[in-house]
N, C-alpha and C. Protein backbone atom coordinates (compact mmCIF):
# COMPACT_ATOMS: atom_id res chain seq x y z
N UNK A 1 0.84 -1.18 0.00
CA UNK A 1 0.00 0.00 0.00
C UNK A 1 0.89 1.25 0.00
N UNK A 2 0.56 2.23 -1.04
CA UNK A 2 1.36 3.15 -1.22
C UNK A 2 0.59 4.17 -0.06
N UNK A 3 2.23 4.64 0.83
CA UNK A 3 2.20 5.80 1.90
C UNK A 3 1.80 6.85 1.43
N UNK A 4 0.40 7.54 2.70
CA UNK A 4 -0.29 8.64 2.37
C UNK A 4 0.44 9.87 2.09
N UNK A 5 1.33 9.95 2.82
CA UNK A 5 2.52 10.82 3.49
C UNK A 5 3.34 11.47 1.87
N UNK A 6 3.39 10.07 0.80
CA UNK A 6 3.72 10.57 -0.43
C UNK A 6 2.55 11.87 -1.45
N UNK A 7 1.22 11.88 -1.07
CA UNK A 7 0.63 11.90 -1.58
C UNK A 7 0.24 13.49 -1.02
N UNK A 8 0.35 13.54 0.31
CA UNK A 8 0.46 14.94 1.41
C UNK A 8 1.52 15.57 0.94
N UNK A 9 2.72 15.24 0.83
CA UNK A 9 4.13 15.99 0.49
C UNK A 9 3.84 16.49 -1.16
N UNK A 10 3.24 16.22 -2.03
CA UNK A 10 2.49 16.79 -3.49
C UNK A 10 1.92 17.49 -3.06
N UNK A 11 0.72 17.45 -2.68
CA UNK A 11 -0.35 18.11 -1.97
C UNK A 11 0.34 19.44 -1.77
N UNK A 12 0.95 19.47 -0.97
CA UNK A 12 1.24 20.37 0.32
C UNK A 12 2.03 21.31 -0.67
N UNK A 13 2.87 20.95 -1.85
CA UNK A 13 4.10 21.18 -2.96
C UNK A 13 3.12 22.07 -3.84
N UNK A 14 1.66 21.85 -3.87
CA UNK A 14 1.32 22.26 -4.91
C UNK A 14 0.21 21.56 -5.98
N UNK A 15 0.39 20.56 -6.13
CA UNK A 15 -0.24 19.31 -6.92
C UNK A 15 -1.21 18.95 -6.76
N UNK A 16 -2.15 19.47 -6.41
CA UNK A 16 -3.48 19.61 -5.77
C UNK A 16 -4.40 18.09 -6.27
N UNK A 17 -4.23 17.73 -7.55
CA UNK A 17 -4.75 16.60 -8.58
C UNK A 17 -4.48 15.42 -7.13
N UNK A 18 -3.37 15.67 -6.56
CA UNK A 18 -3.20 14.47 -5.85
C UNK A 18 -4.08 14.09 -4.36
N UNK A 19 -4.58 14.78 -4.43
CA UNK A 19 -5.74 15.19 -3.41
C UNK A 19 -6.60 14.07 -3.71
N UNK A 20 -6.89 13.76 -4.92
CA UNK A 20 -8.08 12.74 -5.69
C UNK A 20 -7.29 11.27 -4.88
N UNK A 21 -6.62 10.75 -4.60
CA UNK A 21 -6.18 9.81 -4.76
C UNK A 21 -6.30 9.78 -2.89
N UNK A 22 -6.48 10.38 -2.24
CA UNK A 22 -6.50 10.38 -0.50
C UNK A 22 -7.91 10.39 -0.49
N UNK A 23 -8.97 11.21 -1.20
CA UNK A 23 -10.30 10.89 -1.27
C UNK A 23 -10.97 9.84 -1.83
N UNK A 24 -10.56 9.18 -3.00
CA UNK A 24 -11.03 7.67 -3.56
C UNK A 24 -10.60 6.71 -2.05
N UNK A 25 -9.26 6.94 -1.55
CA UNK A 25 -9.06 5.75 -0.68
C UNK A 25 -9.98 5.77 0.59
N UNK A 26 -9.85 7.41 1.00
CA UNK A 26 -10.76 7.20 2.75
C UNK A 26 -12.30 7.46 1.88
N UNK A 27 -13.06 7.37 1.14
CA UNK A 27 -13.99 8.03 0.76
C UNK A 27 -15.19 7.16 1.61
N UNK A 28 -15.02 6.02 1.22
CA UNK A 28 -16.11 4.68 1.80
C UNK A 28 -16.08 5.07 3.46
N UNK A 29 -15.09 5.48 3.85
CA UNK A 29 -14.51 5.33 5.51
C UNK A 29 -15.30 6.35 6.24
N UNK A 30 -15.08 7.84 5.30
CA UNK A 30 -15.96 8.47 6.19
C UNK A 30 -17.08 8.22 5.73
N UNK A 31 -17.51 8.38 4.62
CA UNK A 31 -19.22 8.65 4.87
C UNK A 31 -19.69 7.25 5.43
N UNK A 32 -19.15 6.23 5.56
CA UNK A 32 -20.11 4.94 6.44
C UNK A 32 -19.88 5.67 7.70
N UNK A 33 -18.86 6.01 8.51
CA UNK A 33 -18.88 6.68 9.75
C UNK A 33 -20.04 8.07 9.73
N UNK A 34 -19.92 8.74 8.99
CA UNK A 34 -21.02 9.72 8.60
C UNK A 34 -22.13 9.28 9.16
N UNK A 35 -22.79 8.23 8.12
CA UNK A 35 -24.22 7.70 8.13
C UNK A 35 -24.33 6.95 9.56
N UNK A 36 -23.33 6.30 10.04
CA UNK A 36 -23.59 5.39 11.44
C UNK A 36 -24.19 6.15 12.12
N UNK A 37 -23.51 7.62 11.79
CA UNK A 37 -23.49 8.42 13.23
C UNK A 37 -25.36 9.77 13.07
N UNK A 38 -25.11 9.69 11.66
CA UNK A 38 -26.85 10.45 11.24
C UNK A 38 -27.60 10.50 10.38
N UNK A 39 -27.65 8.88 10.59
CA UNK A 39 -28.54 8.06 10.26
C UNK A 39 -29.26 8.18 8.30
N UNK A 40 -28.54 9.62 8.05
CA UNK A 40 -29.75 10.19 6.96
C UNK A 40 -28.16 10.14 5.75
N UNK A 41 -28.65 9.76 4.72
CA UNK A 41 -27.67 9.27 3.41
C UNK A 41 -27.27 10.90 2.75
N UNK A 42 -28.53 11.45 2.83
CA UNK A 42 -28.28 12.98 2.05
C UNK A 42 -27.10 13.61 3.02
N UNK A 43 -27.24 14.25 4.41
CA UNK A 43 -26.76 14.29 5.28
C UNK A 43 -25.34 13.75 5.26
N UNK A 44 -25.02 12.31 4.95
CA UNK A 44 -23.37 11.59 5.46
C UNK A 44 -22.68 12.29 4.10
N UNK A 45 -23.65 12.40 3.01
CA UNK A 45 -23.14 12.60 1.90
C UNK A 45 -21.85 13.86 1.99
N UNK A 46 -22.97 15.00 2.32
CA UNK A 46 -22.87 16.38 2.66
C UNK A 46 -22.00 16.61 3.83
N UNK A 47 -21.52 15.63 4.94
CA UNK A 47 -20.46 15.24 5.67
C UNK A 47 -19.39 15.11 5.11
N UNK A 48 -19.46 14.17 4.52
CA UNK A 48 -18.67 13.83 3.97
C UNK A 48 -17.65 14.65 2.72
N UNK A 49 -18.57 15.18 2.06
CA UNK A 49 -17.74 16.32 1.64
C UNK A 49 -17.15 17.41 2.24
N UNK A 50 -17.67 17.59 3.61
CA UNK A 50 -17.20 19.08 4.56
C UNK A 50 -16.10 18.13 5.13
N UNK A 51 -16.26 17.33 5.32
CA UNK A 51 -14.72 16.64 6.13
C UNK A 51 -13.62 16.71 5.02
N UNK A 52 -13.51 16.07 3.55
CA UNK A 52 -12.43 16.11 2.61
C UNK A 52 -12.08 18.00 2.63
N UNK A 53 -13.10 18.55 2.67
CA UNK A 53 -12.94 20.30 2.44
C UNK A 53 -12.10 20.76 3.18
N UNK A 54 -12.97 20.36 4.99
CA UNK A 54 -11.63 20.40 6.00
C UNK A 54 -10.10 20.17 5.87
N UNK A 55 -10.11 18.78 5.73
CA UNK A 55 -9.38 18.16 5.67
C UNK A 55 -8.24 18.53 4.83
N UNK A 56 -8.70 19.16 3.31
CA UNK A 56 -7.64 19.56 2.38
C UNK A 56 -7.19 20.98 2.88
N UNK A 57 -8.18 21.91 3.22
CA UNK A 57 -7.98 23.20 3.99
C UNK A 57 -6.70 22.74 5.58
N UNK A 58 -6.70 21.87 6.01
CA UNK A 58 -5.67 22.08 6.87
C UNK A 58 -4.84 20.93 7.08
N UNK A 59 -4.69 20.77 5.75
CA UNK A 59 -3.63 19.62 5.46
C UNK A 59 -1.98 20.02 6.07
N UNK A 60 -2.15 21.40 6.29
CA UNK A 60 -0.33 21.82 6.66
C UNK A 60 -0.07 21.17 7.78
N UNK A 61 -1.39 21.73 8.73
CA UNK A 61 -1.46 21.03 10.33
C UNK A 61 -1.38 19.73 10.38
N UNK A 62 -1.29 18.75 9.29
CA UNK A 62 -1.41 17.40 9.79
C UNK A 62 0.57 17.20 9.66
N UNK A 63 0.53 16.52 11.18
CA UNK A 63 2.03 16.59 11.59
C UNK A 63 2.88 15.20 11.02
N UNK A 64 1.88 14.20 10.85
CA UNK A 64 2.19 13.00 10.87
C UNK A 64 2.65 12.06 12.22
N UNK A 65 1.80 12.62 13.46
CA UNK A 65 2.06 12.14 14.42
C UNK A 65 1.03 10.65 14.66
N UNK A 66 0.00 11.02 13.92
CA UNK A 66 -0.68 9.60 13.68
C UNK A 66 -0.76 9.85 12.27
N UNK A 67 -1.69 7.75 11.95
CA UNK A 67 -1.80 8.03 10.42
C UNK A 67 -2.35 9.00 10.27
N UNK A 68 -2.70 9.11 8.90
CA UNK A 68 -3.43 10.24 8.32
C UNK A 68 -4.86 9.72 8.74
N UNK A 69 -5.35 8.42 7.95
CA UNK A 69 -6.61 7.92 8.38
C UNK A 69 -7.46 8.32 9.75
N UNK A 70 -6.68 7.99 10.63
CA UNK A 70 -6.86 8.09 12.06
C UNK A 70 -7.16 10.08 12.42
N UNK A 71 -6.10 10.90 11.96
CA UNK A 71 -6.49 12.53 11.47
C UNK A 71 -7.90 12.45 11.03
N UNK A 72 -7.96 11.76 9.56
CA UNK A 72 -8.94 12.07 8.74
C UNK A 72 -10.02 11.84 9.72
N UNK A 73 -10.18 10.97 10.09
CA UNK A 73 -11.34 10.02 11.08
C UNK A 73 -11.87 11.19 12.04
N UNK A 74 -10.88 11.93 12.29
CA UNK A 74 -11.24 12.99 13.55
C UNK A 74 -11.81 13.77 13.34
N UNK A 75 -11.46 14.51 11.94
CA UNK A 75 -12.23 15.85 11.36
C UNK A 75 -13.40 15.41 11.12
N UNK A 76 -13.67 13.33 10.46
CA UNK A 76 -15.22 13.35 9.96
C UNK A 76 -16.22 12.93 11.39
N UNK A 77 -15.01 12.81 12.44
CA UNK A 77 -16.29 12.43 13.79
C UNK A 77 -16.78 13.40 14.34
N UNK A 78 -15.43 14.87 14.21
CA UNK A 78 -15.88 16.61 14.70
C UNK A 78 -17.14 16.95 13.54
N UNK A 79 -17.12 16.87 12.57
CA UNK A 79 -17.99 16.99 11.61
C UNK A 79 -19.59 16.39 11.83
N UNK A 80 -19.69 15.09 12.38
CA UNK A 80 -21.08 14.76 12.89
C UNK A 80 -21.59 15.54 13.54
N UNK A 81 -20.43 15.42 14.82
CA UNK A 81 -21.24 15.79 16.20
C UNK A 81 -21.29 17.51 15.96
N UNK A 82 -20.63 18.26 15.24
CA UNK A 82 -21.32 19.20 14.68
C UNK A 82 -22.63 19.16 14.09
N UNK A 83 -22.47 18.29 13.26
CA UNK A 83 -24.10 18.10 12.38
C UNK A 83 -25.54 17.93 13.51
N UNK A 84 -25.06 16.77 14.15
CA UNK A 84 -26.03 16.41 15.14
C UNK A 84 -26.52 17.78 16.14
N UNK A 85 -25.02 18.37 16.54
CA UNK A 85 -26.01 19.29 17.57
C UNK A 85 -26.40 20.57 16.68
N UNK A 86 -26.24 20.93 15.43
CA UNK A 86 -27.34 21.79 14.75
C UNK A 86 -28.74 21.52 14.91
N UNK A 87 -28.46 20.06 14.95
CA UNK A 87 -30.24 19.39 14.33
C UNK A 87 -30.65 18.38 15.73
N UNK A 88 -30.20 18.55 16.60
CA UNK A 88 -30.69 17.93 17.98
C UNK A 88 -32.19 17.58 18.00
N UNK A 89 -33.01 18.58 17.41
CA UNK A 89 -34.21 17.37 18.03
C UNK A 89 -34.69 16.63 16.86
N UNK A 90 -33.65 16.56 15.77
CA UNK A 90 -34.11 15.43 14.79
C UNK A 90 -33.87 14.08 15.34
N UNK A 91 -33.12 14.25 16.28
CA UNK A 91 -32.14 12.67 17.07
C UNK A 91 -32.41 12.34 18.22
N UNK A 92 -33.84 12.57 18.23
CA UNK A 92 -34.14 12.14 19.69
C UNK A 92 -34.17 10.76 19.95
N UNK A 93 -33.10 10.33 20.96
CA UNK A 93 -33.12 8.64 20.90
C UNK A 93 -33.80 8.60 22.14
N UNK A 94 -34.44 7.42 22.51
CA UNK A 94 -34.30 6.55 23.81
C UNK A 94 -33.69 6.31 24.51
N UNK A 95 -34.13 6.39 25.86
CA UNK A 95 -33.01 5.78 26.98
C UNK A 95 -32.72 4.28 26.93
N UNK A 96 -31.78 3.58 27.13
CA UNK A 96 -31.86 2.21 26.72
C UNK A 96 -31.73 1.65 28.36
N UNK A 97 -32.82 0.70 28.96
CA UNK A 97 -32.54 0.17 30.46
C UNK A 97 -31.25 -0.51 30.37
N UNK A 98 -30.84 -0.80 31.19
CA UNK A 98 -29.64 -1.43 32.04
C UNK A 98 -30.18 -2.99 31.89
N UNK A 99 -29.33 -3.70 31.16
CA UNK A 99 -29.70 -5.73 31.53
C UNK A 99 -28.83 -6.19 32.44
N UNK A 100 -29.22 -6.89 32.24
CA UNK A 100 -28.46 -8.27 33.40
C UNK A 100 -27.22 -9.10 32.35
N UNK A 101 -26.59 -9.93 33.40
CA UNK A 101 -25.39 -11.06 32.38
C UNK A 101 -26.40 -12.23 31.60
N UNK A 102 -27.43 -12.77 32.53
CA UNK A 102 -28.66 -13.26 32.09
C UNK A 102 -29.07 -12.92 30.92
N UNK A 103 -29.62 -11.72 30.71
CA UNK A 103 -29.88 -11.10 29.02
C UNK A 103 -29.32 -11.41 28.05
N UNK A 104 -27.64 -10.86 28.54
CA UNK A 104 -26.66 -11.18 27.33
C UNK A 104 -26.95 -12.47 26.81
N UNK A 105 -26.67 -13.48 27.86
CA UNK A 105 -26.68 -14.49 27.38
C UNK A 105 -27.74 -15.21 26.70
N UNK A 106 -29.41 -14.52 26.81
CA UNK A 106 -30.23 -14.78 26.35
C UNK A 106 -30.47 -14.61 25.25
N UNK A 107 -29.37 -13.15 24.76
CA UNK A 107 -29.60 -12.30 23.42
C UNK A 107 -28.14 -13.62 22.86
N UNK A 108 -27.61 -13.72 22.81
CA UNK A 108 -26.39 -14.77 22.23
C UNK A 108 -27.21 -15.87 21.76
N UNK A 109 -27.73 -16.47 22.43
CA UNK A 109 -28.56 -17.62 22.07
C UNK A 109 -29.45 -17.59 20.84
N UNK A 110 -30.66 -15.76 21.05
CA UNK A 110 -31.26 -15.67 20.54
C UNK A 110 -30.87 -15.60 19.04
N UNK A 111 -29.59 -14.92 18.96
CA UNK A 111 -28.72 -14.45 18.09
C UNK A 111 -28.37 -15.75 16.82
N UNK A 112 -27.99 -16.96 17.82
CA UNK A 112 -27.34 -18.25 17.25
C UNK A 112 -28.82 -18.27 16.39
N UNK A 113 -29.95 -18.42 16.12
CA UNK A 113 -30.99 -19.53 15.42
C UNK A 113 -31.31 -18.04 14.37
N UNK A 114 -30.46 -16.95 14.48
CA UNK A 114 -30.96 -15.81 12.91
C UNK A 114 -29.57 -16.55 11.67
N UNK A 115 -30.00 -16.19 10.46
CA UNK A 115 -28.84 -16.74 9.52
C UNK A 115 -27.64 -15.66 9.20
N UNK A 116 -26.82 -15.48 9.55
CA UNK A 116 -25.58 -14.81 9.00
C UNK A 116 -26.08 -13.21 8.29
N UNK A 117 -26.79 -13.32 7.11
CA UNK A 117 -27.16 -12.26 6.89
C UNK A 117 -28.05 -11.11 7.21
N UNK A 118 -29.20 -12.15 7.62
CA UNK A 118 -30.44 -11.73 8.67
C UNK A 118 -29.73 -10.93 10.30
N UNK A 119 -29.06 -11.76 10.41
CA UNK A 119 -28.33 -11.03 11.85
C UNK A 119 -27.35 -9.61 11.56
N UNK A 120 -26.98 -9.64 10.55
CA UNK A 120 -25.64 -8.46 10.06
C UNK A 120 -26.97 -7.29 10.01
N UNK A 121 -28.17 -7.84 9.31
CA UNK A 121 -29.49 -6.62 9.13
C UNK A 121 -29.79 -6.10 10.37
N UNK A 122 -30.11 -6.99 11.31
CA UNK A 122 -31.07 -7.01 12.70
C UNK A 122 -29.66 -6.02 13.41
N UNK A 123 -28.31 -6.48 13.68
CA UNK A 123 -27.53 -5.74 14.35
C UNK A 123 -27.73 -4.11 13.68
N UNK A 124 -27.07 -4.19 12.41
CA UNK A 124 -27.14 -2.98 12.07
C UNK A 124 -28.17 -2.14 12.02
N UNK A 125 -29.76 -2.89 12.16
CA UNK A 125 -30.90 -1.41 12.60
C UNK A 125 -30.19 -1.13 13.85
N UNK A 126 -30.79 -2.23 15.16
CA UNK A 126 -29.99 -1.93 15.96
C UNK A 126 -29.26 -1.26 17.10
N UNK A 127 -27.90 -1.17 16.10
CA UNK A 127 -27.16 0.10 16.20
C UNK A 127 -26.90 0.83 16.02
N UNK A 128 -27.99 1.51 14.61
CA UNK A 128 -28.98 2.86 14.28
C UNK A 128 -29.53 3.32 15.68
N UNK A 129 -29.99 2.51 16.92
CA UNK A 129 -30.80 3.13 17.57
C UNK A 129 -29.78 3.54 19.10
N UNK A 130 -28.62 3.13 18.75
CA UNK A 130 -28.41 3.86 20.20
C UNK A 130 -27.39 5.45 19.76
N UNK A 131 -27.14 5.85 20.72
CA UNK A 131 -26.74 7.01 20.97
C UNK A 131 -26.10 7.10 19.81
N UNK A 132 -25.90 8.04 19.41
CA UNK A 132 -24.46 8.64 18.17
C UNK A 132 -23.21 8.53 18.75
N UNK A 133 -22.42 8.90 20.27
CA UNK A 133 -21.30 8.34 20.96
C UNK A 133 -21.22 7.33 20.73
N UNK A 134 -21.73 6.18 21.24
CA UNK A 134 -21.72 4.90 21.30
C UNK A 134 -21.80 3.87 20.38
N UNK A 135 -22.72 4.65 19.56
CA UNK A 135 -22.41 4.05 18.20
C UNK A 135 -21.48 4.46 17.61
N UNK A 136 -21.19 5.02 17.07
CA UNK A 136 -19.95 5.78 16.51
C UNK A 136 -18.39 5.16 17.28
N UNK A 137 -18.02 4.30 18.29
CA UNK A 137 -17.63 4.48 19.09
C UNK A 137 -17.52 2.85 18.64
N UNK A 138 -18.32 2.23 18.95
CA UNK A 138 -18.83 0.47 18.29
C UNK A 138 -18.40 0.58 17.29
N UNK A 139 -18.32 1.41 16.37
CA UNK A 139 -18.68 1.02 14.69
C UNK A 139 -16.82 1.00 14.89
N UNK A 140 -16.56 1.75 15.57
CA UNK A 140 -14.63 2.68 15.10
C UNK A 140 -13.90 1.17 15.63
N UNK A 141 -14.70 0.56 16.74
CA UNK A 141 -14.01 -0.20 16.99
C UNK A 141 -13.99 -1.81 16.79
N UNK A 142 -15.28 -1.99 16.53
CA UNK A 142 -15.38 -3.45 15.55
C UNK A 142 -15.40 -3.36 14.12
N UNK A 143 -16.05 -2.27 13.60
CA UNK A 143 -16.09 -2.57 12.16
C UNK A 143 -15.14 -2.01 11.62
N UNK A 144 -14.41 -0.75 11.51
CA UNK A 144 -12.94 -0.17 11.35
C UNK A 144 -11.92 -0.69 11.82
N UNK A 145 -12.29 -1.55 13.36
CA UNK A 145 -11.11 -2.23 13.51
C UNK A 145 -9.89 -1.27 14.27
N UNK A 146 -10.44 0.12 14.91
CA UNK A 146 -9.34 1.02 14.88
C UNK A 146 -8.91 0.73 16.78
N UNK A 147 -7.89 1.18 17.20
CA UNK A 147 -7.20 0.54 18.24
C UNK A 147 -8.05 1.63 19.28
N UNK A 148 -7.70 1.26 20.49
CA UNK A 148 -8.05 1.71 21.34
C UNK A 148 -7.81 3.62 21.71
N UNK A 149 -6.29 3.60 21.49
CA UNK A 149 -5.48 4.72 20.93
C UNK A 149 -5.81 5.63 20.08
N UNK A 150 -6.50 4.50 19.05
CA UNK A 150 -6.74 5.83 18.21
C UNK A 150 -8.32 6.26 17.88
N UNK A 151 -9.08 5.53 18.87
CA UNK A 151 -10.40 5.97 18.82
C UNK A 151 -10.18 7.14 20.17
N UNK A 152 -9.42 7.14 21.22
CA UNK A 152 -8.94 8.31 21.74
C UNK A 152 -8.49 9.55 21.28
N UNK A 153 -7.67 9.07 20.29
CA UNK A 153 -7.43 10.40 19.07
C UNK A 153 -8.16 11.25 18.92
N UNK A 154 -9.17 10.40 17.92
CA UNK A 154 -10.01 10.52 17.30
C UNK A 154 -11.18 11.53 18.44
N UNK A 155 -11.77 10.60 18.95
CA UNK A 155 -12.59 11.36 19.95
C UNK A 155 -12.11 12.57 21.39
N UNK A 156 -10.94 12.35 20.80
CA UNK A 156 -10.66 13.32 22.56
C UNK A 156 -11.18 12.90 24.28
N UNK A 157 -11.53 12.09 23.82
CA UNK A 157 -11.99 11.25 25.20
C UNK A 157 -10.89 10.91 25.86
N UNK A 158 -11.13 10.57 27.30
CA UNK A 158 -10.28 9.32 27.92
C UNK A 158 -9.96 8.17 27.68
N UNK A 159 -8.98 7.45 28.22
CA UNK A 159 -9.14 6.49 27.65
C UNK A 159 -10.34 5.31 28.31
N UNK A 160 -10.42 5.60 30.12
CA UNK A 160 -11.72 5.80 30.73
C UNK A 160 -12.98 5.91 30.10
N UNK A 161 -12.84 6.67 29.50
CA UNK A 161 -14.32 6.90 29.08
C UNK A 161 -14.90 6.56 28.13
N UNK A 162 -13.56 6.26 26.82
CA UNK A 162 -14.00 4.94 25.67
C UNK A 162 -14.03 3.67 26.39
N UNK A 163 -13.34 3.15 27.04
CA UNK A 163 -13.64 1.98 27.84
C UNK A 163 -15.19 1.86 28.16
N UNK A 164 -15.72 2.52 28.98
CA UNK A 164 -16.80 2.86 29.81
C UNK A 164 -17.96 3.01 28.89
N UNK A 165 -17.87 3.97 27.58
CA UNK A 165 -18.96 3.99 26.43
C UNK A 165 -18.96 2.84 25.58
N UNK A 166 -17.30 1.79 25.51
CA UNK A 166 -17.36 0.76 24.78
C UNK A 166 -18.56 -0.22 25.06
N UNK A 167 -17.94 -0.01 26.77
CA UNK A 167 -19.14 -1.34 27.57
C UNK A 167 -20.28 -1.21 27.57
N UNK A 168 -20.65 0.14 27.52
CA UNK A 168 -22.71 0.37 28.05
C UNK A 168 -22.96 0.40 26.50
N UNK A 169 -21.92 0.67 25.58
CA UNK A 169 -22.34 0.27 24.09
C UNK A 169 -22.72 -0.80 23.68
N UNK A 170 -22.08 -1.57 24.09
CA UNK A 170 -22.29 -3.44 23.86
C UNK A 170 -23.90 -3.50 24.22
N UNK A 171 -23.53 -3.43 26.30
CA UNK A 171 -24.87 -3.70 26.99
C UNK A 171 -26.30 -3.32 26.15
N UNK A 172 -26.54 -2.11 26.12
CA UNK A 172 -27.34 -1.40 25.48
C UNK A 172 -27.60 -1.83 23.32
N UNK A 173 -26.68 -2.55 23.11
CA UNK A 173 -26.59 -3.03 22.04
C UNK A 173 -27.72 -4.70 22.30
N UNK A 174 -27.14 -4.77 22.93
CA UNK A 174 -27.68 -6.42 23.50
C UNK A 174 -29.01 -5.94 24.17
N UNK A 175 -29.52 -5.21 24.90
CA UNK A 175 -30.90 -4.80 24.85
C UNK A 175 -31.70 -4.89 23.68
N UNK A 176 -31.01 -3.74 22.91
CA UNK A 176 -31.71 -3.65 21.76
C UNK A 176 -32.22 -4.28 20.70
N UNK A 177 -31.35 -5.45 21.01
CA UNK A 177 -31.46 -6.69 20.40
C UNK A 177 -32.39 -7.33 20.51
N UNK A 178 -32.21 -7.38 22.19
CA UNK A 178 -33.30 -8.19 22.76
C UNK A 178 -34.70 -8.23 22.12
N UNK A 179 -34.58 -6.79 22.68
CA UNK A 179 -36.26 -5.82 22.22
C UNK A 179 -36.58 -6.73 20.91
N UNK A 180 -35.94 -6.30 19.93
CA UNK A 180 -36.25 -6.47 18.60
C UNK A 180 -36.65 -8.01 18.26
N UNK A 181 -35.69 -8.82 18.50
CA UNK A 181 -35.28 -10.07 18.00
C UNK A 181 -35.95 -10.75 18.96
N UNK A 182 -35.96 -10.82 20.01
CA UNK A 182 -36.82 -12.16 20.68
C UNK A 182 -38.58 -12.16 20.44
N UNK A 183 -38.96 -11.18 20.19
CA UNK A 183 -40.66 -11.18 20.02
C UNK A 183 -40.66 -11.55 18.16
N UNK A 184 -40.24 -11.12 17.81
CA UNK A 184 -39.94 -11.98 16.45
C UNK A 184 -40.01 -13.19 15.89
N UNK A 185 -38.87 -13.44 16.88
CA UNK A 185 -38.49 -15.11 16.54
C UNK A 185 -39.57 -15.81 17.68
N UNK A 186 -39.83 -15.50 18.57
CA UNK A 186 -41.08 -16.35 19.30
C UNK A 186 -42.29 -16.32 18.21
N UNK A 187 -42.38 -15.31 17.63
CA UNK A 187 -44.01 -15.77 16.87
C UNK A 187 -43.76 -16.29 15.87
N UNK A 188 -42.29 -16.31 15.28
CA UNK A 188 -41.76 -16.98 13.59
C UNK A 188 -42.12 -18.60 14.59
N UNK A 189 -41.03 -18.78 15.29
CA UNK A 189 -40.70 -20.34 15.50
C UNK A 189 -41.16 -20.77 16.88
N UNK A 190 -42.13 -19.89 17.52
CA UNK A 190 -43.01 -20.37 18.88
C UNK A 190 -41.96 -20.79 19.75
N UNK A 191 -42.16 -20.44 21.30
CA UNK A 191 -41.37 -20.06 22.70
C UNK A 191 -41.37 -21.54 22.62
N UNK A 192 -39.64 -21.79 23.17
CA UNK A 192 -38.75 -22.76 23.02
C UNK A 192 -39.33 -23.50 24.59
């Protein structure tokens, strides 16, 4: 994989064309982080372009102290939670109750008898429904795959406090689940 760092040092020189080639690669990256985080496609779109805008506007400032990705990631997560608190009462979520270890394990089970694809659907409504932190937060760290470190970066948080939103993310994930998926599958395949 050719280094971003080649592509910043053009950039930065002058070569602006090379700009295209840092946006084809993160392009998928932010706007799925976009949309995780508000919910609306027009919206991640329109994110998504104010983050590359950012992003090329203060390309000097990027030091190379992390990847670039991990940078980029920051301007498009400052960029939501901008979006979101313009439009706050479009996002009115739910409080999600508190489960038990019991639950979890009830939602795991429930989880085992959906098929592979059916379950990737059911998770991802989901985790449309919890918070924008927490989701956003889930998504950086199972589906991006990004380290602990650098969802700290990224968010300016503690490292405390991604810990702490990781966990009530899960919990509250596994509620939601619950909710959804067990009254479902009891009337598809009748209480076990």
């Amino acid at each position: 994989m050719i280094n971003d760092q080649i592509y910043i040092d053009k950039i930065l020189k002058g070569e602006t064309n090379a700009y295209t080639f840092l946006v084809d690669r993160y392009k998928t990256m932010v706007f799925t982080l976009a949309l995780k985080m508000v919910k609306s496609r027009e919206e991640a779109e329109e994110i998504s372009q104010d983050t590359f805008i950012k992003a090329y506007k203060n390309l000097c400032k990027f030091k190379g102290d992390s990847k670039f990705s991990t940078w980029l990631y920051k301007i498009a997560y400052r960029t939501c939670l901008d979006n979101l608190k313009r439009n706050k009462e479009k996002y009115c979520i739910d409080t999600i109750n508190e489960i038990t270890i019991n639950k979890i394990k009830s939602t795991d089970s429930i989880l085992e008898g959906i098929e592979r694809k059916e379950r990737a659907e059911v998770i991802n409504k989901c985790l449309l429904s919890l918070p924008e932190d927490e989701r956003s937060i889930l998504w950086m760290f199972y589906f991006e795959e990004l380290s602990l470190k650098e969802i700290i970066e990224i968010t300016d948080f503690t490292e405390a406090n991604v810990k702490v939103k990781l966990h009530r993310a899960r919990k509250s994930l596994l509620s939601i689940v619950e909710k959804k998926v067990e009254p479902e599958l009891i009337n598809h395949y009748g209480r076990r």
